[in-house]
N, C-alpha and C. Protein backbone atom coordinates (compact mmCIF):
# COMPACT_ATOMS: atom_id res chain seq x y z
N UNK A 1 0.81 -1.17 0.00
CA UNK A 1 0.00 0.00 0.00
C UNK A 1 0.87 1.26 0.00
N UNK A 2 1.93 1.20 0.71
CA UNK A 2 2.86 2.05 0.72
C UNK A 2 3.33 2.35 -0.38
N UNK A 3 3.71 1.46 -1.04
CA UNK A 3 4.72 1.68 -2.67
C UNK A 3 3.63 2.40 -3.54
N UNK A 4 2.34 1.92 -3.27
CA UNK A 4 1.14 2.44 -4.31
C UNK A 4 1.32 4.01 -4.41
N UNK A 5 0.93 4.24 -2.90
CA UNK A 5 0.91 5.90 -2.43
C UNK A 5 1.67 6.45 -2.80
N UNK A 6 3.39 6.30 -2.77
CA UNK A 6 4.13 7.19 -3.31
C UNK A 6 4.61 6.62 -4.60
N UNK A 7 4.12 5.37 -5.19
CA UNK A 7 4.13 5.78 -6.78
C UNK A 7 3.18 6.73 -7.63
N UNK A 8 2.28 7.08 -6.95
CA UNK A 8 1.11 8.27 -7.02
C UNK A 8 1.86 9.63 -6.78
N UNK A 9 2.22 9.66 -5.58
CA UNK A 9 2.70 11.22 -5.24
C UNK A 9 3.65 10.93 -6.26
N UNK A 10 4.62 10.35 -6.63
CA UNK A 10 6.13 9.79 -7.35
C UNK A 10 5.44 10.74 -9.24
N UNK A 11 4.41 9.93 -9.27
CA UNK A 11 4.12 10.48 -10.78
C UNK A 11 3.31 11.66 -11.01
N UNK A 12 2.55 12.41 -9.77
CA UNK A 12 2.01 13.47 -9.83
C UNK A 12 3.30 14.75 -9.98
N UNK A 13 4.55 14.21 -9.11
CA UNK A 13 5.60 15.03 -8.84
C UNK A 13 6.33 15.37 -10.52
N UNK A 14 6.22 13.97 -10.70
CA UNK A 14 6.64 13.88 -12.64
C UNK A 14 5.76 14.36 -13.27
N UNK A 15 4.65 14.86 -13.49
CA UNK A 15 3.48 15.75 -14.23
C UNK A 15 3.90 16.96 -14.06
N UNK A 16 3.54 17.41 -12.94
CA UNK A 16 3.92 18.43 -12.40
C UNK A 16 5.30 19.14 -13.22
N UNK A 17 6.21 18.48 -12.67
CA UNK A 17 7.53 19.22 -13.50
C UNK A 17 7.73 19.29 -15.08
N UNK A 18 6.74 18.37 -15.26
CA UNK A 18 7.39 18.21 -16.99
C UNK A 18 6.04 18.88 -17.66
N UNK A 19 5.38 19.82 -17.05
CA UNK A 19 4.17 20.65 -18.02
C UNK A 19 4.93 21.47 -18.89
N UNK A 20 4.14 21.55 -20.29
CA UNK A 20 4.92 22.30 -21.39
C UNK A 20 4.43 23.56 -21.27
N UNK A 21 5.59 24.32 -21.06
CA UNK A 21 5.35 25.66 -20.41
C UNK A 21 6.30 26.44 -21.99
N UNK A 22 5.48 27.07 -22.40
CA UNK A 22 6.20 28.03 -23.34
C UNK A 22 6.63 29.65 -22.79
N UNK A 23 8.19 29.42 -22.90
CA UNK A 23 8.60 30.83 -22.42
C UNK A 23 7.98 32.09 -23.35
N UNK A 24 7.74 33.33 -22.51
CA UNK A 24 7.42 34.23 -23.31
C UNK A 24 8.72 34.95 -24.82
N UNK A 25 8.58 34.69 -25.97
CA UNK A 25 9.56 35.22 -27.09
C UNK A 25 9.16 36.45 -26.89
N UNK A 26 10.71 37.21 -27.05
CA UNK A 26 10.48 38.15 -27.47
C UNK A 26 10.07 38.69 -29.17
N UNK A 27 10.17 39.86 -29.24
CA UNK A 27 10.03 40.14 -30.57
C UNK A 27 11.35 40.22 -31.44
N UNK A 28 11.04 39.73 -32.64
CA UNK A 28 12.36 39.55 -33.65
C UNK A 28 12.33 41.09 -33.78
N UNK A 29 13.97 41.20 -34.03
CA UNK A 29 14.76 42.32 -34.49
C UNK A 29 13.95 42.39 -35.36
N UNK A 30 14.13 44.10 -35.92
CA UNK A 30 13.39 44.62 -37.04
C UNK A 30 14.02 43.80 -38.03
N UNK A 31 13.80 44.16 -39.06
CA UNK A 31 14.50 43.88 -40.59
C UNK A 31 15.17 45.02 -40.94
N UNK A 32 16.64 45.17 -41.41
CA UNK A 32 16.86 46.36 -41.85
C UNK A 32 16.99 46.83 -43.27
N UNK A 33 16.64 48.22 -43.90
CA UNK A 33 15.98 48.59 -44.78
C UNK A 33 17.06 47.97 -45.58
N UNK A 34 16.12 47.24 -46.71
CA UNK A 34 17.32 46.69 -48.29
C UNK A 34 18.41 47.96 -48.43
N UNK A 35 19.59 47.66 -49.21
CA UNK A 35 21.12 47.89 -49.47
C UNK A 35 20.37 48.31 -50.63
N UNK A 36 20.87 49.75 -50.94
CA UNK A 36 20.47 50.27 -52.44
C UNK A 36 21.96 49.99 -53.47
N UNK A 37 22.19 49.00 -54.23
CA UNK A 37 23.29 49.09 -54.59
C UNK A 37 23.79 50.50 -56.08
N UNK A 38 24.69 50.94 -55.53
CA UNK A 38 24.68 52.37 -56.74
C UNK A 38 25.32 51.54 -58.10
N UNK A 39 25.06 52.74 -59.22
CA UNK A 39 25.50 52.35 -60.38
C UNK A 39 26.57 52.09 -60.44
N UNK A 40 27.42 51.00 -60.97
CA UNK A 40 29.19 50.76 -60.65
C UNK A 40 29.66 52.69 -61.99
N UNK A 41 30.55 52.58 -61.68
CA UNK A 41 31.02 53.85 -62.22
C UNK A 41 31.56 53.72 -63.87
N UNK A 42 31.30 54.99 -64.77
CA UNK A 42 31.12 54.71 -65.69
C UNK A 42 32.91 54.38 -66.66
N UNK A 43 33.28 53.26 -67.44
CA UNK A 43 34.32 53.09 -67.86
C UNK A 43 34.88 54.40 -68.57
N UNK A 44 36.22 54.24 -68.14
CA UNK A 44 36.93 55.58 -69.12
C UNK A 44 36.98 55.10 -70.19
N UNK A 45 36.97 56.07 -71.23
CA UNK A 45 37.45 56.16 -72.47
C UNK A 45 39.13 55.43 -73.26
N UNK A 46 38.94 55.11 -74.14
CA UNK A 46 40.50 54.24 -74.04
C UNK A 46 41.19 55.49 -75.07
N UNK A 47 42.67 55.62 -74.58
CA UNK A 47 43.84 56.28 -74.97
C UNK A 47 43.76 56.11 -76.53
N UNK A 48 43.36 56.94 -77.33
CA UNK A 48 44.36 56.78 -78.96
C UNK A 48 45.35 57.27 -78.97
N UNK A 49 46.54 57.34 -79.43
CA UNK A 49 47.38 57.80 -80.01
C UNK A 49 47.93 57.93 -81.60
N UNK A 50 48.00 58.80 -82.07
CA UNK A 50 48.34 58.72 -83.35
C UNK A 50 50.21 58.39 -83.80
N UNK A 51 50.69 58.54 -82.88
CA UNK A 51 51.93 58.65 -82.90
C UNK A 51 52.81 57.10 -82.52
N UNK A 52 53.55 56.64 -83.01
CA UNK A 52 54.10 54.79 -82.48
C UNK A 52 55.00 55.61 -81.54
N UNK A 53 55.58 54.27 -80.61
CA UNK A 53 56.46 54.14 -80.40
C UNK A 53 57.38 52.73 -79.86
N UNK A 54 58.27 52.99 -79.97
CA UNK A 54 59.30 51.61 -79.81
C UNK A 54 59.95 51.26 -78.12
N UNK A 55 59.56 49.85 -77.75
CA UNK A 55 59.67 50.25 -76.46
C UNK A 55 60.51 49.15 -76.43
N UNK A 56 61.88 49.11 -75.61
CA UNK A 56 62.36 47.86 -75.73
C UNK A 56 62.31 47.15 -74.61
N UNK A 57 61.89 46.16 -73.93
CA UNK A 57 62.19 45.48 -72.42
C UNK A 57 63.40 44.67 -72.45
N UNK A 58 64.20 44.19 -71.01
CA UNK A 58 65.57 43.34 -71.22
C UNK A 58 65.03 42.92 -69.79
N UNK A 59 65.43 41.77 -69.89
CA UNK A 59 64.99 40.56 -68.77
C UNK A 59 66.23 40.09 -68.42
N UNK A 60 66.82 40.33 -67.26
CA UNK A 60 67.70 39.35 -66.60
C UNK A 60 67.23 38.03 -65.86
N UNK A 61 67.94 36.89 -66.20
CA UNK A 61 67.50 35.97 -64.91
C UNK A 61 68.46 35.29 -64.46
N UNK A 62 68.58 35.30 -63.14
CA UNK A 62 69.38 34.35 -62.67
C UNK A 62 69.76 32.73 -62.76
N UNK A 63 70.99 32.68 -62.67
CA UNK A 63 71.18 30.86 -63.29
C UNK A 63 70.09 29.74 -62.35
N UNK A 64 70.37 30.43 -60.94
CA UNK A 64 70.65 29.71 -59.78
C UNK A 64 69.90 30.70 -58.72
N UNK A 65 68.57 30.77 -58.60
CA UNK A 65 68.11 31.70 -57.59
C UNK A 65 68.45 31.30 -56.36
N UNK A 66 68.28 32.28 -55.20
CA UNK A 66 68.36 31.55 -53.54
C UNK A 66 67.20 31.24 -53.60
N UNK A 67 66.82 30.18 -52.38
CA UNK A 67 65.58 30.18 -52.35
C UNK A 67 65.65 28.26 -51.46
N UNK A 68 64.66 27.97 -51.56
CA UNK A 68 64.51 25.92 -51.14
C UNK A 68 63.64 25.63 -52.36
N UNK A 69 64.06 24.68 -52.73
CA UNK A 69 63.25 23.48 -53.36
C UNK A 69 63.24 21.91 -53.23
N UNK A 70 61.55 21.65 -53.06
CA UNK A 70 61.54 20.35 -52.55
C UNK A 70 60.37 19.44 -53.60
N UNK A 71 61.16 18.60 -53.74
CA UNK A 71 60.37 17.63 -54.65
C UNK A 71 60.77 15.83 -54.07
N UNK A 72 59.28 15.76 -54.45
CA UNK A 72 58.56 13.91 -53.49
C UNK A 72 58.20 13.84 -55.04
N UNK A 73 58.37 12.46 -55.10
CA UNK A 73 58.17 11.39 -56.45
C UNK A 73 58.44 10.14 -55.42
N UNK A 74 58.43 8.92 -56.56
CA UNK A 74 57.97 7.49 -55.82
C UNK A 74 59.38 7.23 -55.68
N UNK A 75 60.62 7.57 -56.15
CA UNK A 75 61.90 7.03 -55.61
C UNK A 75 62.14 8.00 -54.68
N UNK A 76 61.66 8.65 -53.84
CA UNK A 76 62.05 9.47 -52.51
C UNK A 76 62.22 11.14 -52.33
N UNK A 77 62.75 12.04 -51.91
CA UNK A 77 62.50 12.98 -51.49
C UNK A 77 63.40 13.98 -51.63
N UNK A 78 63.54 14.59 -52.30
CA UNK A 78 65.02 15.69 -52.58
C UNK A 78 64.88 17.17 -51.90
N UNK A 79 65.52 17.54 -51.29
CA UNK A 79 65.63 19.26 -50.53
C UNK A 79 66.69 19.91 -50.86
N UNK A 80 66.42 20.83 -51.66
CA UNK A 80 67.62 21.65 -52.08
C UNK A 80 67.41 23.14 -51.43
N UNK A 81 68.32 23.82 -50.85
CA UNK A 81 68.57 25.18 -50.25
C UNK A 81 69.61 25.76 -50.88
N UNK A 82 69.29 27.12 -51.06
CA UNK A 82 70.57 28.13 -51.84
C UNK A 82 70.24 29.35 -51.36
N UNK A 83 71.14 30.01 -50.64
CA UNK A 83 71.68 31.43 -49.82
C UNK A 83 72.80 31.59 -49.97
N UNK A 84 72.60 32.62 -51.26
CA UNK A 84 74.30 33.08 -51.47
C UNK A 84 74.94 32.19 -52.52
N UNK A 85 76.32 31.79 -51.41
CA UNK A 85 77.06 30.40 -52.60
C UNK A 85 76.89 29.38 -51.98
N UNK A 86 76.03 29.38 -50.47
CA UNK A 86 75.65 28.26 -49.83
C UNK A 86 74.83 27.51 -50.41
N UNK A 87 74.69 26.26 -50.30
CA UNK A 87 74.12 25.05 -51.29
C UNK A 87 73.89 24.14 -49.88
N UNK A 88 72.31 23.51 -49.97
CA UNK A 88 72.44 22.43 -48.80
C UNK A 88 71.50 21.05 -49.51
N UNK A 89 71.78 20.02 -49.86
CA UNK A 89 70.96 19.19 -50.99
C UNK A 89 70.60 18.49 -49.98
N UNK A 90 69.59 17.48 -49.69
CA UNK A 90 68.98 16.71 -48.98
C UNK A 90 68.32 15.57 -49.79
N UNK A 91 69.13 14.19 -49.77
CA UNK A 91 68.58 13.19 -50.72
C UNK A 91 67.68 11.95 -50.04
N UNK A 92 66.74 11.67 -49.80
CA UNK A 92 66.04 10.59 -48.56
C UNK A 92 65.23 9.66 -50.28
N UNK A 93 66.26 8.12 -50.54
CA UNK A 93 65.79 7.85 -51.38
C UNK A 93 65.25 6.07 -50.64
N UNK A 94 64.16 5.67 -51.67
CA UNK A 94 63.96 4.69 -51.45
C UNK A 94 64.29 3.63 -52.31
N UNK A 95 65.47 3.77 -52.89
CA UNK A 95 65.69 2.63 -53.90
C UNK A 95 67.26 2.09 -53.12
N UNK A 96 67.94 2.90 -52.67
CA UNK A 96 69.05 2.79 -52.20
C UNK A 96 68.90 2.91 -50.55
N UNK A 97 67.48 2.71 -50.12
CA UNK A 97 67.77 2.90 -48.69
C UNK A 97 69.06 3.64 -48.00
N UNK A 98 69.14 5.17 -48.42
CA UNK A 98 70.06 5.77 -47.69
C UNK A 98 69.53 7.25 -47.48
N UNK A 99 70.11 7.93 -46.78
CA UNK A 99 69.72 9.28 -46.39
C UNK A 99 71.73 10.14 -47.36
N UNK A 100 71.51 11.01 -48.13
CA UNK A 100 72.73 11.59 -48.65
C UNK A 100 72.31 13.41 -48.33
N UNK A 101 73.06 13.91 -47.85
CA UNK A 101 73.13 15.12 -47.32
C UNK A 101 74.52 15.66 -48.01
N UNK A 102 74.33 16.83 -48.87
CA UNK A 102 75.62 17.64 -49.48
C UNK A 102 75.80 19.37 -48.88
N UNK A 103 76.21 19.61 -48.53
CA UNK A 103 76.94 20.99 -48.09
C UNK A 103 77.86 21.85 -48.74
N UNK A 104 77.37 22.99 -49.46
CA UNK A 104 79.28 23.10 -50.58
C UNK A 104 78.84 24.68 -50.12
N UNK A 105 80.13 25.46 -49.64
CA UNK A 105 80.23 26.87 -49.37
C UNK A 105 81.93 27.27 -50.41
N UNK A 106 81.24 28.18 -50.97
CA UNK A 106 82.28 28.76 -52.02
C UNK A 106 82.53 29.76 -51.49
């Protein structure tokens, strides 16, 4: 009789707490007024000239920039570094199972 009674109070207590109670929402933010997008601006006019002229460009390039380069392929892994006349090569191959490291300062 006992267990009855407070499986009663037990599930009135569980009603009780679990009523669907809707919190009060507030109100949604306004909307703000549409983005007027302006006309993009109007293209200039293109340059004529009546007159040529001869323009010459000259390109230097270096043999041997400074810089690192690294290249992976399926026989292994090469690292090359250049600062200056410093040179640092890094060879990690998988055909020869070896690690080869070169150093040359001129």
């Amino acid at each position: 009789m006992k267990k009855v009674i407070l499986s009663a109070a037990l599930a009135i207590v569980f009603l009780a707490a679990c009523k669907n109670e809707t919190a009060p929402t507030a109100d949604p933010a306004p909307t703000p007024p549409p983005v007027e997008d302006p006309a993009p601006p109007a293209a200039p006019e293109p340059r004529t000239s009546s007159s040529s002229s001869t323009t010459t460009t000259t390109t230097t390039t270096e043999e041997n920039p400074d810089g690192t380069s690294v290249s992976i392929g399926s026989d292994g892994v090469n690292v090359s570094t250049k600062k200056g006349t410093n040179t640092n090569d890094v060879n990690l191959s998988t055909e020869t199972k070896k690690v080869e490291v070169k150093t040359t300062r001129d």
